[in-house]
Every structure is written in C-alpha cells, then in structure tokens.
Protein backbone atom coordinates (compact mmCIF):
# COMPACT_ATOMS: atom_id res chain seq x y z
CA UNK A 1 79.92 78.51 115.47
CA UNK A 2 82.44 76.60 113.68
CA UNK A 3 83.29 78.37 109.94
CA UNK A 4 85.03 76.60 107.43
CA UNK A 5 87.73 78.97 106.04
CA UNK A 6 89.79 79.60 102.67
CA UNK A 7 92.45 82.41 103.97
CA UNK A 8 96.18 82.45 102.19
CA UNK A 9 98.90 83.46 104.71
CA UNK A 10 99.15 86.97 104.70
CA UNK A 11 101.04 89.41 106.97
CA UNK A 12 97.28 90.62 107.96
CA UNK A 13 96.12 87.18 108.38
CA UNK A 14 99.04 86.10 110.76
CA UNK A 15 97.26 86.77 113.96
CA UNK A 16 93.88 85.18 113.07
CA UNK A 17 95.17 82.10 111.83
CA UNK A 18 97.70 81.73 114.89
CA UNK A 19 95.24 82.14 117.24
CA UNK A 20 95.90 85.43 118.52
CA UNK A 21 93.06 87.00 117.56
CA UNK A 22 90.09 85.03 119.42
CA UNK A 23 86.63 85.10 119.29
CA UNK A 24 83.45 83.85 121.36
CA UNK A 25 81.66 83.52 118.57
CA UNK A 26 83.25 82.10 116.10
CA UNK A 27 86.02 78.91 115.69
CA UNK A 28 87.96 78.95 112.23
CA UNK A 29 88.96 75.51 110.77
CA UNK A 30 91.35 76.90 108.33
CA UNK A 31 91.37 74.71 104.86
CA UNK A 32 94.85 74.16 104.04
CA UNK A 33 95.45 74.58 99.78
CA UNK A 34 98.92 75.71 97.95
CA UNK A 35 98.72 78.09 96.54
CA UNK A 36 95.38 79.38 97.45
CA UNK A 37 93.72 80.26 94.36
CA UNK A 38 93.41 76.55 94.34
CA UNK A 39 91.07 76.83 96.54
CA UNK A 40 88.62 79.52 94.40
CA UNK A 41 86.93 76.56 92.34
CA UNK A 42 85.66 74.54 95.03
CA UNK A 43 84.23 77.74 96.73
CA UNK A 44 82.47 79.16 93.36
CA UNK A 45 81.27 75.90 92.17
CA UNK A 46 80.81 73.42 95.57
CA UNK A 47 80.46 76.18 97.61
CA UNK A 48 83.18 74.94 99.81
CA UNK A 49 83.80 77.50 102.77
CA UNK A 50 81.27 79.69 104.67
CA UNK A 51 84.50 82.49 104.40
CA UNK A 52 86.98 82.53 101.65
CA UNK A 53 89.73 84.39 99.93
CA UNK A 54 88.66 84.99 96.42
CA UNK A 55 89.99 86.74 92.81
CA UNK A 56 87.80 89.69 92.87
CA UNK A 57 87.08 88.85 88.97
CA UNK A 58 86.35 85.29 89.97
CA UNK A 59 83.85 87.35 92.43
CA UNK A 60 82.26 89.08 89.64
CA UNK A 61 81.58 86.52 87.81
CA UNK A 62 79.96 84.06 90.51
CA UNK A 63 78.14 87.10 91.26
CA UNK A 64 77.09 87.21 87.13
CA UNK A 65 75.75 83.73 87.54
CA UNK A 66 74.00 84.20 90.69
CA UNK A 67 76.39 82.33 93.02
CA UNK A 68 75.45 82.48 96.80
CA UNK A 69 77.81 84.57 98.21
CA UNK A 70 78.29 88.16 99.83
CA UNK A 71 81.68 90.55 99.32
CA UNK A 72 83.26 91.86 102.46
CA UNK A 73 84.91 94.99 102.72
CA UNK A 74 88.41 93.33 103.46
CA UNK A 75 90.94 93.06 100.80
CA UNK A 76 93.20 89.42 100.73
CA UNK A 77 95.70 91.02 98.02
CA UNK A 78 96.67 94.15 95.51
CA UNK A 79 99.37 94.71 93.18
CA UNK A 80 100.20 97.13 90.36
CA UNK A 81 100.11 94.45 87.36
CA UNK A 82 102.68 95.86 84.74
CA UNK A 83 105.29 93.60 85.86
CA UNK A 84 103.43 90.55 85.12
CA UNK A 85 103.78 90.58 81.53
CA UNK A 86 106.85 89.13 79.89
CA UNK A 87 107.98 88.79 75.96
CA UNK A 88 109.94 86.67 73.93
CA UNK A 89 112.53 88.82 72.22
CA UNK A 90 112.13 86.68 68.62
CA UNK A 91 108.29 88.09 68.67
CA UNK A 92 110.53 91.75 68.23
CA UNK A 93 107.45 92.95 70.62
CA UNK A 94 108.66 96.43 71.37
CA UNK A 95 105.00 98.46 72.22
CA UNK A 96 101.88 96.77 73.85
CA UNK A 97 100.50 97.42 70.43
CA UNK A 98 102.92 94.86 69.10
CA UNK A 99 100.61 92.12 71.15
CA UNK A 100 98.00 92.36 68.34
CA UNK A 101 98.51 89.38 65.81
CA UNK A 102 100.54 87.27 68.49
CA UNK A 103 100.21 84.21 70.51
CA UNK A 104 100.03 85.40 74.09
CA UNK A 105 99.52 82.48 76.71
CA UNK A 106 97.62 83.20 80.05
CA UNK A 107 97.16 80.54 82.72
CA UNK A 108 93.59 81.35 82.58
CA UNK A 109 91.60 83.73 80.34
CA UNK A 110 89.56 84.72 83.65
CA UNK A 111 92.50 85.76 85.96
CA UNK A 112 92.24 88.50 87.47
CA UNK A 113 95.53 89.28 86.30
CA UNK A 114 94.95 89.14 83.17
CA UNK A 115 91.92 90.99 83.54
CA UNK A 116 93.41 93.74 85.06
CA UNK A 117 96.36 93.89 82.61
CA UNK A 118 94.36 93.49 79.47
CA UNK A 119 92.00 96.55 80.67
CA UNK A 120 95.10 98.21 81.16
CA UNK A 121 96.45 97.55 77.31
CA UNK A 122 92.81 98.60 75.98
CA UNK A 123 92.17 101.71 78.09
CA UNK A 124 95.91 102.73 78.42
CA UNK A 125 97.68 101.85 75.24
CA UNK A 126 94.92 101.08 72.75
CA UNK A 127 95.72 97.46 72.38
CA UNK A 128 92.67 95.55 70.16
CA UNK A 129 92.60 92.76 72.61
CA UNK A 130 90.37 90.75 70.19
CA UNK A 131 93.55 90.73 67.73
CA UNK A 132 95.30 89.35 70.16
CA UNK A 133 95.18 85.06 69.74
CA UNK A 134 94.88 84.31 72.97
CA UNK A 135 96.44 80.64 74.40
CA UNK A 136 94.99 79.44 78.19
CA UNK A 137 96.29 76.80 80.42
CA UNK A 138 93.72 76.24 82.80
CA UNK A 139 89.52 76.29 83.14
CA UNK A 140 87.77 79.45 84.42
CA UNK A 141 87.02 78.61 88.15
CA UNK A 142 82.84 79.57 87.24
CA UNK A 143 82.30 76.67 85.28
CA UNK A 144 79.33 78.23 83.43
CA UNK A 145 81.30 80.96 81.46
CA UNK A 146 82.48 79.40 77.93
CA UNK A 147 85.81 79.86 77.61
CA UNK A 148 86.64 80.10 73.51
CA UNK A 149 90.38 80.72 74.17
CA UNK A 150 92.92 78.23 72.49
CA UNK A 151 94.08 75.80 74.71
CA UNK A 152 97.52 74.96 75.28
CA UNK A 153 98.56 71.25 74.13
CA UNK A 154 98.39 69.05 77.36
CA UNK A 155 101.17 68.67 79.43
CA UNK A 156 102.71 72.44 78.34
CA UNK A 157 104.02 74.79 80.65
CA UNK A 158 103.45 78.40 79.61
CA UNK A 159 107.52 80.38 80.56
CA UNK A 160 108.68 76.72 78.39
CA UNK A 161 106.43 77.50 75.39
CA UNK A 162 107.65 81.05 75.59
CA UNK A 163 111.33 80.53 75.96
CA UNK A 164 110.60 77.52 72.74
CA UNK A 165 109.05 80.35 70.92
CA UNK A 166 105.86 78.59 70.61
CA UNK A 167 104.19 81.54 72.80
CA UNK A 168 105.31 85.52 71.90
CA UNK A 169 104.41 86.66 75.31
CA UNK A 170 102.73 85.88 78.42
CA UNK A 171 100.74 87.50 81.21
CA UNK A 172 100.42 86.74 84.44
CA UNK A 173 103.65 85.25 85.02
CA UNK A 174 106.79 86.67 86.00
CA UNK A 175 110.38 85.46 84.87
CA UNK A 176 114.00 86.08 85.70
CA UNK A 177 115.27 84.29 82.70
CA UNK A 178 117.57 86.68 80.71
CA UNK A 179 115.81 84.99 77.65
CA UNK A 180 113.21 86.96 78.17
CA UNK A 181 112.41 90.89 78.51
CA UNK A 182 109.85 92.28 80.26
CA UNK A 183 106.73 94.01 78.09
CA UNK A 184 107.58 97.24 80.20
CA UNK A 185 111.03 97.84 80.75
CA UNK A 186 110.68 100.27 83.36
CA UNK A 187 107.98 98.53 85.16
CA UNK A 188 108.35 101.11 88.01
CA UNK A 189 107.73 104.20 86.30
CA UNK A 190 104.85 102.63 84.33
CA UNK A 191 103.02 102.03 87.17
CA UNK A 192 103.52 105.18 89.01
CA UNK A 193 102.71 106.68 85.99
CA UNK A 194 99.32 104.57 85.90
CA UNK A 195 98.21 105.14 89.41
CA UNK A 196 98.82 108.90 88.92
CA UNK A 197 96.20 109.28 85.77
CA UNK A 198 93.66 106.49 87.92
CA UNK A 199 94.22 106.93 91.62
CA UNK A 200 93.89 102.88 91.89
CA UNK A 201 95.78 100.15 93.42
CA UNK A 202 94.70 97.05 91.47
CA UNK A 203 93.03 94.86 94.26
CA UNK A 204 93.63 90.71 93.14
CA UNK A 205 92.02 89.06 96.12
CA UNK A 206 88.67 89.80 98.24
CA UNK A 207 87.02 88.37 101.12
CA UNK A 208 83.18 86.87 100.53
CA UNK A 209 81.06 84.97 102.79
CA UNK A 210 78.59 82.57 102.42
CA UNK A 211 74.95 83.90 101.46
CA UNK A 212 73.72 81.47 104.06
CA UNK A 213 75.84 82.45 106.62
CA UNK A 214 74.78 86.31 106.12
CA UNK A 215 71.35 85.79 105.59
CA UNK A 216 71.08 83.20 108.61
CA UNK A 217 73.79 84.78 110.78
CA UNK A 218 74.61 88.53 110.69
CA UNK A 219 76.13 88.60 113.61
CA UNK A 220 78.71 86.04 112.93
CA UNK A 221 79.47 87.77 109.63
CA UNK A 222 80.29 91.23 111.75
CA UNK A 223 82.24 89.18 113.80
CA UNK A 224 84.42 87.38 110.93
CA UNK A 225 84.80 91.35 109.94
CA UNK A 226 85.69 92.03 113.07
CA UNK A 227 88.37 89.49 113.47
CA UNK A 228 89.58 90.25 109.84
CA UNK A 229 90.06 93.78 111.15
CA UNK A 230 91.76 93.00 114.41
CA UNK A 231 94.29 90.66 112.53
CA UNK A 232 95.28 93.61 109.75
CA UNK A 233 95.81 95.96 112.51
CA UNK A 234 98.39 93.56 114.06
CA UNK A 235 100.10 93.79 111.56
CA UNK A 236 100.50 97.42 110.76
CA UNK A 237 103.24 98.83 108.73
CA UNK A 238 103.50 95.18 106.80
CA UNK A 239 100.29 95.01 105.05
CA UNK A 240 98.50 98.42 103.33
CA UNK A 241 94.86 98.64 104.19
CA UNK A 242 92.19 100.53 101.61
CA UNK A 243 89.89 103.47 102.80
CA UNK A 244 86.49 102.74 101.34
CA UNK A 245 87.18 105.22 98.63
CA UNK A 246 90.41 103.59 97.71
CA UNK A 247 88.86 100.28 97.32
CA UNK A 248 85.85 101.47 95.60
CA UNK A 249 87.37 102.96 93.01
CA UNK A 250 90.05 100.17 92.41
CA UNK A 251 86.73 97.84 92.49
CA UNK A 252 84.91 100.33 89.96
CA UNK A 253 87.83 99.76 87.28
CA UNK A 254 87.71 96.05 87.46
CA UNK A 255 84.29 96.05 87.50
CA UNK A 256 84.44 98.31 84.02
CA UNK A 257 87.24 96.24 82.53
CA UNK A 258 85.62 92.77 83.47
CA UNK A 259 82.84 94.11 81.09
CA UNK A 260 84.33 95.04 78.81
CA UNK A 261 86.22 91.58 78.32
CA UNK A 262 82.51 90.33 78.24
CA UNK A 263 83.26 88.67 81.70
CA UNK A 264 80.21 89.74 82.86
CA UNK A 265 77.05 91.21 81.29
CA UNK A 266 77.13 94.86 81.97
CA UNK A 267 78.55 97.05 84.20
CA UNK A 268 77.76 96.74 88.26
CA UNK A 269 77.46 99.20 90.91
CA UNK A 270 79.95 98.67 93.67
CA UNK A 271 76.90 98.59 95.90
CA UNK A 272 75.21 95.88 94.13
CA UNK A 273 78.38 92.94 95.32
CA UNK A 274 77.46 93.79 98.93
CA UNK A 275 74.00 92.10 100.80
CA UNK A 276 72.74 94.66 103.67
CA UNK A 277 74.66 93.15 106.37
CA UNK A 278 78.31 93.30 104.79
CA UNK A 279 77.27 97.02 103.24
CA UNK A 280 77.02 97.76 106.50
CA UNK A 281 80.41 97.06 107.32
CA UNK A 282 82.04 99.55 104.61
C-alpha cells in the first residue's frame, strides 16, 4: 500500500525516509513542506496524509472537533519550553507576573508552544493569562476554533515588533539579539527545576494516522509503527525515546493545560486519543 506521509527530518526518521528501513507492506511517498508544521493545516482540515507529524495541541483539538484521525504512540519532537520566551527590556518585565497588562505576540494563539508555556506561567508562577493582551500572527490550523486574539497588522513580523517596542514580549520564538533578554535568565536551571516538581518532558510533535487507514487497515497501521520504531532505534544515542509512562504523563499535562486555555472542552483521558488498534501499540 502506498501512504502518503507528513514526517520532518529527524535523527529518528533518517532511516525510514532514506530507505533503510523497508517494508513489504507499505511504500511511503514522503510530502516535502519547510518547515513542517506547514504541513499540520492541510492534514487537520483536508485531511491530507494517511500518516503525519502533528502539534500534539493541534491533535487535541482536531480530536475536540471530531477530526478523523488516530494518535500513535511515537513522539516527532519534545523540548523543555522556558527558553522560548523572550522580553523587550523597555517593558522593565522582570517576573512572569510582569506579563499581565502587556502586549505579548505569539505566532499563533494555538501553538503548542505557547500552550505549553502559558500552562507553565499559570500553574508555575501564577500568571492571570487572561490579563495578558494577547497579539497572534497566524490562524489556528483547526479552522473551527474562534480565535479572539488581536491580530498583528499585516505584513508584521513578531522579533521586529518586539525589538520596535510595539510588542513587550514574545513566546515561541527564540532570539540572539542583545536587544533583547530572555523571560528566564537562567533558562537551564528553570527547567531542571520544572521537570523535577513534574517528572515531564514537554512533547511538541506526535504521530496520528488516518481514521480510515486504522479502521480499514490495522495491519498497515502496526506496520507504519513498526517502521517508526525500527527507524528511532537506528538512531540511538541521537534521539531520546519516551517509556509509555513518560509520555503519558507529559501528554496528561498538555491535555490539562489545553483545557484550561479553553482549547478544548474538558479534560481527556490519555486513553480516549488512541482507537483500539494504535492502543494496542502503547
């Protein structure tokens, strides 16, 4: 069976998409998009690939508005996030709590950056993220979520609008520019500190499949999982892998957070993003 396939290059993705790892089941045509997240809105709203790399909040909330697709157990990307938030120093933003009252761009409101790092404000440091007056970029890849962010004038790039003043911070983006300071100035320690109290490794990017595909063709799907196994192990000692522990509760948080940003209704069990076949495969 020929899939159609959304994978970013990845050191655990090096071996499928070379060829290396082979299958007699199952011929990739890999879709080529730069970066790959560019790729997310075609899947969630045209339902573009039978397998695809996707933002695990851009998961949730397909998932929210019933969109036909299945999580597998095999994580694209994680990060710790606390880097990804950078100030201007005019804004004299010297706490998290200093965000509330200022204009803090995001590329989109439903990153899953930003998702992560504004749980991480609310839960961590008590930031009132509806104090915050938030400025967005870019649509929500779900295009039935309503959005009631400010948008950025057309034509604006968010690090310009920061380093112009017309933005006090921004997160999601990382800069070099000694015009700017980080939000955490010892990024390092904040997230060891972080994954000590929560035992979590932020995951960014999942893998889903097509509900047609795993309601049609269960075998394929173990074999895609198979593949996507055989290609992390290749690469061993360049890309971490999750335990199913580890990845549930990093999933668990998101999930939490994603609610309470009124991304999605309520509150899911991990258990409730897989079908029967891909639970399976945990």
């Amino acid at each position: 069976m020929k899939l159609r396939v959304l994978l970013g290059d990845h050191p655990h993705t090096a071996a499928l998409k070379s060829g290396a790892v082979t299958s007699d089941l199952v011929e990739m045509e890999f879709a080529a998009y730069t970066p790959t997240n560019k790729g997310f809105k075609p899947m969630v709203r045209d339902g573009a690939f039978d397998v695809s790399e996707l933002a695990i909040v851009t998961f949730l909330m397909a998932k929210a508005y019933d969109k036909p697709m299945e999580l597998l157990p095999d994580v694209m990307m994680a990060r710790f996030q606390h880097g990804f938030a950078v100030t201007n120093p005019a804004a004299e933003i010297a706490t998290p709590k200093d965000l509330e009252g200022k204009l803090v761009g995001i590329r989109s409101f439903t990153t899953t950056t930003g998702a992560w790092l504004r749980g991480i404000l609310a839960n961590d440091y008590g930031v009132d993220l509806d104090a915050i007056n938030w400025i967005t970029f870019e649509d929500p890849h779900v295009a039935e979520y309503i959005d009631t962010s400010t948008k950025a004038p057309a034509g604006k790039a968010i690090i310009r609008m920061l380093l112009d003043g017309e933005l006090d911070a921004v997160l999601g983006e990382k800069s070099d520019d000694a015009r700017l300071r980080r939000l955490f100035p010892d990024v390092a320690a904040e997230e060891q500190a972080w994954f000590v109290r929560h035992g979590v490794v932020p995951v960014n990017h999942v893998t889903v499949v097509s509900k047609d595909l795993s309601d049609n063709h269960p075998d394929i799907v173990r074999e895609v999982h198979r593949m996507l196994h055989e290609s992390r192990a290749a690469a061993v000692g360049q890309s971490p892998s999750f335990t199913d522990d580890e990845l549930t509760r990093s999933l668990e948080t998101i999930i939490k957070y994603s609610a309470q940003q009124c991304l999605i209704p309520r509150v899911y069990t991990v258990d409730e993003l897989y079908d029967d076949v891909t639970l399976a495969l945990r």
